[in-house]
C-alpha atoms as a PDB file:
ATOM      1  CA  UNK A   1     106.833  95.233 180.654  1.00  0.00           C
ATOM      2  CA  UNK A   2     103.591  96.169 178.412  1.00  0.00           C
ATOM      3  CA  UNK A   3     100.390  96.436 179.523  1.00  0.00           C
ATOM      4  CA  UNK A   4      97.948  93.731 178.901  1.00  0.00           C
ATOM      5  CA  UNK A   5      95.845  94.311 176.211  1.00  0.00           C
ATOM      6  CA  UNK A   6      92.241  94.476 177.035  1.00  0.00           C
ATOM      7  CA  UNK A   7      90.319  91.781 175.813  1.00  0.00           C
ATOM      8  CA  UNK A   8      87.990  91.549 172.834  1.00  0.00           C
ATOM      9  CA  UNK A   9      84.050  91.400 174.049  1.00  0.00           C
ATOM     10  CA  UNK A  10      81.516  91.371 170.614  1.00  0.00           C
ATOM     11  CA  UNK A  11      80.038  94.479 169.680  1.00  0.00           C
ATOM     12  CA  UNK A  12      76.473  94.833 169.043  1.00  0.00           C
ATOM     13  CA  UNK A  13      77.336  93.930 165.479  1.00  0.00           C
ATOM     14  CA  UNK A  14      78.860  90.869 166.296  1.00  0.00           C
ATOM     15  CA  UNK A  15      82.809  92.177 166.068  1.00  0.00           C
ATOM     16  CA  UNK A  16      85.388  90.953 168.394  1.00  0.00           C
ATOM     17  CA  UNK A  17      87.417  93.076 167.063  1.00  0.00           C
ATOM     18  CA  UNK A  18      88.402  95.703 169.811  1.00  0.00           C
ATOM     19  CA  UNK A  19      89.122  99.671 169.237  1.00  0.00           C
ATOM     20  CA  UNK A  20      89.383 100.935 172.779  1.00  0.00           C
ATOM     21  CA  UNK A  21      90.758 104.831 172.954  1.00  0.00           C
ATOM     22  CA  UNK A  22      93.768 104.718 174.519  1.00  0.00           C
ATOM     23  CA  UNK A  23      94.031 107.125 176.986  1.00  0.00           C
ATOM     24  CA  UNK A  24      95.430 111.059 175.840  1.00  0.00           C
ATOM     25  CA  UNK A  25      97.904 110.509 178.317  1.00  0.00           C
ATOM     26  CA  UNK A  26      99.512 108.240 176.821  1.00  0.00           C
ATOM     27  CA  UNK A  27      99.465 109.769 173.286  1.00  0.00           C
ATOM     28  CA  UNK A  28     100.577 112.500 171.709  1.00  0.00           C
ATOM     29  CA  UNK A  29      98.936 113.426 168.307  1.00  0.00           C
ATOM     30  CA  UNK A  30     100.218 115.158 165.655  1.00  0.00           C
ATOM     31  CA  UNK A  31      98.099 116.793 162.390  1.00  0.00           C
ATOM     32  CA  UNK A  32     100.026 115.313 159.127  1.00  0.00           C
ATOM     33  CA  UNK A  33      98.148 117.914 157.235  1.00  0.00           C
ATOM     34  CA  UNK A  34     100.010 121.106 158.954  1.00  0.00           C
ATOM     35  CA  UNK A  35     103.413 119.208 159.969  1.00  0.00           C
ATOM     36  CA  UNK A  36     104.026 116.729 157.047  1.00  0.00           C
ATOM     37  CA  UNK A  37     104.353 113.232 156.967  1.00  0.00           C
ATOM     38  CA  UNK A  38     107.258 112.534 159.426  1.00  0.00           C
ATOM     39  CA  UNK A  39     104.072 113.923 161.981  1.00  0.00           C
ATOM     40  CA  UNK A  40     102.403 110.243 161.644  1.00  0.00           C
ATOM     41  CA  UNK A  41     104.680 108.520 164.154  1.00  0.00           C
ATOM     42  CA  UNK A  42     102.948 108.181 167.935  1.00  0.00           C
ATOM     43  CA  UNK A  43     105.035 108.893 170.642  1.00  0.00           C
ATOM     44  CA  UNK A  44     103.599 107.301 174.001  1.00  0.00           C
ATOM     45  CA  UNK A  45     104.692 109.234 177.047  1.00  0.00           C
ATOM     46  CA  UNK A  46     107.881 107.855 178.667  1.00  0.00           C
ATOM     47  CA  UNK A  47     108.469 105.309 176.075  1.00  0.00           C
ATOM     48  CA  UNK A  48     108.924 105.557 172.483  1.00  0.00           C
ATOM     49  CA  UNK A  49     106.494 103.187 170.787  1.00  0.00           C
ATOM     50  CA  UNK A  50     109.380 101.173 167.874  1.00  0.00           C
ATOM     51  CA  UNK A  51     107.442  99.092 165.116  1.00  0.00           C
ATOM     52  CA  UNK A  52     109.810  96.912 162.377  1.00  0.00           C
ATOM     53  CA  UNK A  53     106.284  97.038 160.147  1.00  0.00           C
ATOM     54  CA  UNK A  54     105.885  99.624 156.990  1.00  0.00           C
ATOM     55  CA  UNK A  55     103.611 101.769 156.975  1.00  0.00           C
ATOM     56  CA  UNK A  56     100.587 101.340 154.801  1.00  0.00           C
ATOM     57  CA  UNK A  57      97.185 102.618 153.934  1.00  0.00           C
ATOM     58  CA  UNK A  58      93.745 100.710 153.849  1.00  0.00           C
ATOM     59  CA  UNK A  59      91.180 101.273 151.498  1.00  0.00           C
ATOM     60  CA  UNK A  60      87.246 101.620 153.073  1.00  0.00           C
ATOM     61  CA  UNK A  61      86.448  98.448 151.736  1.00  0.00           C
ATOM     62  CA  UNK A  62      88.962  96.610 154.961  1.00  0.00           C
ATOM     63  CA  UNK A  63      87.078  98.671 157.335  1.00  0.00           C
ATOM     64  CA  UNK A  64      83.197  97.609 155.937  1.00  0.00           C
ATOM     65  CA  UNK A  65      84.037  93.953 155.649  1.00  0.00           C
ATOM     66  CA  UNK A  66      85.038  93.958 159.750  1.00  0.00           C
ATOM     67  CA  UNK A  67      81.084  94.170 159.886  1.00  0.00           C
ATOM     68  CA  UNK A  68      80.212  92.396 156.714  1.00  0.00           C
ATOM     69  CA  UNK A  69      79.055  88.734 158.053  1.00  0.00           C
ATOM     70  CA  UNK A  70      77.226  88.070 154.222  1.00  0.00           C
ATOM     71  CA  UNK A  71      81.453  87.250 153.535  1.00  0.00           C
ATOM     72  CA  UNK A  72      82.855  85.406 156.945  1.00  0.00           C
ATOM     73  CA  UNK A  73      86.015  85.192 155.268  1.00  0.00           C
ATOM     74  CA  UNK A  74      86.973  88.462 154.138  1.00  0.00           C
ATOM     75  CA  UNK A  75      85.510  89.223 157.739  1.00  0.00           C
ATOM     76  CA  UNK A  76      87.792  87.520 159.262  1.00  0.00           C
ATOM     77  CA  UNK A  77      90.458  88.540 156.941  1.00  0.00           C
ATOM     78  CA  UNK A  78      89.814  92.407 158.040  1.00  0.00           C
ATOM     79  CA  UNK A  79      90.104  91.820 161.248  1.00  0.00           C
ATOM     80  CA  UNK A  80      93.116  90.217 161.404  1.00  0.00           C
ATOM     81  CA  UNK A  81      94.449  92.988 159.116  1.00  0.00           C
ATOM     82  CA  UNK A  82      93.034  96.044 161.825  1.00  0.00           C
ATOM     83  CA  UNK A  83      94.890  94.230 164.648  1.00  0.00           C
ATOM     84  CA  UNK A  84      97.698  93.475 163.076  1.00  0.00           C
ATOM     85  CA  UNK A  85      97.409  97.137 162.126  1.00  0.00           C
ATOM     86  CA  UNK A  86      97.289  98.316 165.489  1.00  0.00           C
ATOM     87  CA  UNK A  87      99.191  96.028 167.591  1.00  0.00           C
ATOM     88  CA  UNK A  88     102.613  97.330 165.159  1.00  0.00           C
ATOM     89  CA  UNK A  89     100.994 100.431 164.643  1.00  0.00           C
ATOM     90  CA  UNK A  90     101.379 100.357 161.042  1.00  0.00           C
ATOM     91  CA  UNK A  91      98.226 100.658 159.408  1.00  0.00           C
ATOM     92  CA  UNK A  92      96.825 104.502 158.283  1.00  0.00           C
ATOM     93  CA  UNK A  93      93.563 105.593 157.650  1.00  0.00           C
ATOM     94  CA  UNK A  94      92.705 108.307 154.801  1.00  0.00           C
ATOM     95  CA  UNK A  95      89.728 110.585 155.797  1.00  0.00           C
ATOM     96  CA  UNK A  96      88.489 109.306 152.358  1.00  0.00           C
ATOM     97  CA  UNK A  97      87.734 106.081 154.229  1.00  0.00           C
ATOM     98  CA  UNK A  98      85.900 107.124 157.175  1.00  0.00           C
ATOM     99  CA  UNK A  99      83.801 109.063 155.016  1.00  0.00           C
ATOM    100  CA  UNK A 100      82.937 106.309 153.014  1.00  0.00           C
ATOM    101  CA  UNK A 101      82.401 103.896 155.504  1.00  0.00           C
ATOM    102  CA  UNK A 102      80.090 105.314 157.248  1.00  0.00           C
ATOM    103  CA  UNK A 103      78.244 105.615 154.095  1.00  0.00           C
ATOM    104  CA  UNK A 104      78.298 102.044 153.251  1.00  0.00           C
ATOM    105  CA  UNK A 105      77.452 100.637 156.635  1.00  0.00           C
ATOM    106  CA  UNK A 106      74.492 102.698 157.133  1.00  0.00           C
ATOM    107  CA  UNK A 107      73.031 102.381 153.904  1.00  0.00           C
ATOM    108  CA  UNK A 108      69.905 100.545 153.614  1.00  0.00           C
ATOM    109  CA  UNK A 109      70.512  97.064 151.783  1.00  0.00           C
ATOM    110  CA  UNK A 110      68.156  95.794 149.136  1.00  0.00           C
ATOM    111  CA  UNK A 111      65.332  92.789 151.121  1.00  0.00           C
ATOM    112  CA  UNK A 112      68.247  93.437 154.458  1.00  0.00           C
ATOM    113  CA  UNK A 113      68.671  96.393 156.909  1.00  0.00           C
ATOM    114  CA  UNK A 114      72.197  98.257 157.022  1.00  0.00           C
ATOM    115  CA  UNK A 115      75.189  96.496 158.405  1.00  0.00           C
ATOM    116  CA  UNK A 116      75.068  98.900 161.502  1.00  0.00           C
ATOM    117  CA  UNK A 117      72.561 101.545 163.081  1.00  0.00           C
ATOM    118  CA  UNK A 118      73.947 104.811 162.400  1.00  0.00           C
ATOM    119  CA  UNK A 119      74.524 105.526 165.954  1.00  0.00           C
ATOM    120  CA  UNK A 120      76.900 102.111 165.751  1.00  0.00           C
ATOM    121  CA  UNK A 121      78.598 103.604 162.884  1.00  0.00           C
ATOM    122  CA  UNK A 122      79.252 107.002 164.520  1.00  0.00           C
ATOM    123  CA  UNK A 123      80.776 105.009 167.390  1.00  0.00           C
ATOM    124  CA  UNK A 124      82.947 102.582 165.088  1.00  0.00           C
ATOM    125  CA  UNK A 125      84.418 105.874 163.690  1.00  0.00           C
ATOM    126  CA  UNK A 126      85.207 107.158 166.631  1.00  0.00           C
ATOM    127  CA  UNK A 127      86.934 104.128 167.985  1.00  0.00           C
ATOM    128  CA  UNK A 128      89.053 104.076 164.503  1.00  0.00           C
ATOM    129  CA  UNK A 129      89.756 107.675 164.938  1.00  0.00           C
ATOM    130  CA  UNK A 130      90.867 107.190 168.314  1.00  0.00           C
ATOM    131  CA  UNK A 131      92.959 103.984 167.142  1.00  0.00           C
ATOM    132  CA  UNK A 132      94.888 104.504 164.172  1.00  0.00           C
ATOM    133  CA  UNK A 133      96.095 107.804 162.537  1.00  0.00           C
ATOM    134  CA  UNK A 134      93.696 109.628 160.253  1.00  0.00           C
ATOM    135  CA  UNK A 135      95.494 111.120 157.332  1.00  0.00           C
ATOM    136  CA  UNK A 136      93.882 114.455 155.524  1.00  0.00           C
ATOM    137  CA  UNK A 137      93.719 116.279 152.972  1.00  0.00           C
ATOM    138  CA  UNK A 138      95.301 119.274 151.272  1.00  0.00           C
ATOM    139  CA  UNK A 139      95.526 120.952 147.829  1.00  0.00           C
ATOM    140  CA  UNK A 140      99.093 118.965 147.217  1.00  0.00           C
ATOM    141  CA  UNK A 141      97.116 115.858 147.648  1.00  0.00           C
ATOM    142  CA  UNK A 142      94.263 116.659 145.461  1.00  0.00           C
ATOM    143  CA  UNK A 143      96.695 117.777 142.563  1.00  0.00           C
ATOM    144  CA  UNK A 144      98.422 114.230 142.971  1.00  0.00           C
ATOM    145  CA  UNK A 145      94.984 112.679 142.933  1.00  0.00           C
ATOM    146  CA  UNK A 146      94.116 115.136 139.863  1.00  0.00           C
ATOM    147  CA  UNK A 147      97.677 113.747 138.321  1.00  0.00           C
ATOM    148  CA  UNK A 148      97.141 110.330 139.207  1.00  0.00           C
ATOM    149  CA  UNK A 149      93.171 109.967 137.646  1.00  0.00           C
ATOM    150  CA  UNK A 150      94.748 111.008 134.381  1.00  0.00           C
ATOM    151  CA  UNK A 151      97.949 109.214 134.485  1.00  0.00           C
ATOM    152  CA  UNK A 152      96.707 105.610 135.630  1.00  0.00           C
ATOM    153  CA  UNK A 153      93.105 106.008 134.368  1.00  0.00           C
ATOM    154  CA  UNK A 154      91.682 105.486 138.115  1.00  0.00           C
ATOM    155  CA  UNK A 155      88.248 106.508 138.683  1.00  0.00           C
ATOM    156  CA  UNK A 156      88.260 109.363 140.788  1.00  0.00           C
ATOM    157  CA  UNK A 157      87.741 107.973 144.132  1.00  0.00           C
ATOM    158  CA  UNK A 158      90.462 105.946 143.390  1.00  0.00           C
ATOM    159  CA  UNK A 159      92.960 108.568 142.265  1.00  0.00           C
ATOM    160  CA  UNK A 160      92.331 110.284 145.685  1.00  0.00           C
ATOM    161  CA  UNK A 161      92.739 106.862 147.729  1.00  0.00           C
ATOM    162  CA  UNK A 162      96.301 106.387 145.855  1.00  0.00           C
ATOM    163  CA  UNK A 163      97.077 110.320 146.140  1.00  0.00           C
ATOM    164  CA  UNK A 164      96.656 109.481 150.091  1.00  0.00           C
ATOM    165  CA  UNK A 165      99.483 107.126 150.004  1.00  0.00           C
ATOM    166  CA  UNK A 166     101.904 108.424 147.147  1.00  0.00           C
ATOM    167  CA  UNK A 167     101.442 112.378 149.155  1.00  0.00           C
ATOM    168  CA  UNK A 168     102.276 110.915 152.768  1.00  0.00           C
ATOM    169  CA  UNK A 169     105.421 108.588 151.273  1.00  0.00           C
ATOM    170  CA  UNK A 170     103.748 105.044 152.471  1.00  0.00           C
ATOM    171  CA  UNK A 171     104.541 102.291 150.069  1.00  0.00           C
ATOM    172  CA  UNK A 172     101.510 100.017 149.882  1.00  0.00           C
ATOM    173  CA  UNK A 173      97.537 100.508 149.545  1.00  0.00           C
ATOM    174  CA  UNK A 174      95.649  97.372 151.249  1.00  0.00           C
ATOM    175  CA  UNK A 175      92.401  97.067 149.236  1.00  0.00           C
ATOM    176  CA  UNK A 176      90.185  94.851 147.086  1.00  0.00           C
ATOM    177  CA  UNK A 177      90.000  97.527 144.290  1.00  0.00           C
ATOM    178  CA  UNK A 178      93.255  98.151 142.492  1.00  0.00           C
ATOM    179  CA  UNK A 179      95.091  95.435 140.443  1.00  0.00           C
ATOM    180  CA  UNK A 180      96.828  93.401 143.037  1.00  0.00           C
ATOM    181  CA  UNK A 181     100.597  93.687 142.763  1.00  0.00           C
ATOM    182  CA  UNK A 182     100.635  96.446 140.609  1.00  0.00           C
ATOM    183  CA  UNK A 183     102.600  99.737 141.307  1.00  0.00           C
ATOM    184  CA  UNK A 184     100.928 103.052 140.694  1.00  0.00           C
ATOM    185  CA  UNK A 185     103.822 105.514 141.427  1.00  0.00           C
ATOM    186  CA  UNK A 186     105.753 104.841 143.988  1.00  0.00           C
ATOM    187  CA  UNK A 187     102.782 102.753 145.583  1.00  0.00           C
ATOM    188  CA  UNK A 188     102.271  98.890 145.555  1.00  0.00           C
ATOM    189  CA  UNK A 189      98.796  97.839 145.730  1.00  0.00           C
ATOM    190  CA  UNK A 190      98.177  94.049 147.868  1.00  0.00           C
ATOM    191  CA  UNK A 191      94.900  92.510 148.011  1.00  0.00           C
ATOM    192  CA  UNK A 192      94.850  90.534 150.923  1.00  0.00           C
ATOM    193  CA  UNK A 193      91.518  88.848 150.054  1.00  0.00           C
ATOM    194  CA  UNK A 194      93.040  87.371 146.810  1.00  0.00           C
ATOM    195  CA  UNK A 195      93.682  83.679 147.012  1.00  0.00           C
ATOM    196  CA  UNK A 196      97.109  82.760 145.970  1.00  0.00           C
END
């Protein structure tokens, strides 16, 4: 029998959209940078954790528009994405995007005030660190980016968000930025914002 999730109380921001740390205990973390990409599945102790979903990676613009109420739809559309995410434990997060994120949240808005405080946004990053697997960097993945910017004419920030996905073998980017459908490599790009 699972444990019952705990339930989802609003942030300061507004989000009922929960990230509690599961407990190290229960979870034993691997670094995909030093032992490849077959390090990304969690084990939980005494029970291996199965999930029918595919991998894929989201782009920092899922993660901004959890806190973004100026769009309640794409809001809500993040959020259902993140739990989806985590409840089949398919969704991964490029360092790229926590970078970013915390970025564009704090940032001071033209006539508004940021989305969050920056001591909100340190503690949002957290959570997602604690959450969902964090994929990083190496020189491979910057050559494939390098590769990529010149092959597909992305902008650069791009070309490293796809290099994220094509490097650690997932199949899909989720994100508002690439042309929706379209395959860069051996990467399909779905915008789930886009009305069909």
């Amino acid at each position: 029998m699972r444990p019952k999730r705990p339930s989802l109380q609003p942030s300061q921001s507004g989000s009922t959209f929960s990230t509690r740390r599961r407990p190290d205990s229960e979870l034993v973390r691997r670094d995909p940078a030093r032992d490849g990409p077959q390090a990304l599945h969690k084990v939980a102790a005494g029970r291996v954790r199965n999930s029918t979903g595919v991998a894929y990676l989201v782009d920092t613009n899922i993660l901004v528009y959890r806190f973004d109420a100026r769009f309640p739809d794409k809001q809500a559309t993040a959020r259902d994405l993140l739990r989806k995410g985590l409840a089949e434990d398919t969704l991964r997060i490029p360092h790229q995007a926590l970078l970013e994120f915390v970025a564009v949240v704090t940032r001071v808005r033209t006539g508004s005030r940021p989305l969050l405080p920056p001591d909100e946004a340190r503690h949002e990053t957290e959570e997602l660190m604690a959450q969902f697997p964090v994929l990083f960097p190496n020189a491979a993945l910057v050559r494939t980016a390098l590769q990529g910017a010149a092959a597909y004419q992305l902008s650069w920030f791009d070309a490293h968000l796809w290099a994220y996905a094509e490097h650690y073998g997932l199949e899909e980017i989720v994100s508002e930025d690439f042309e929706h459908g379209r395959l860069y490599g051996s990467v399909r790009v779905r915008n789930p914002f886009r009305r069909t």
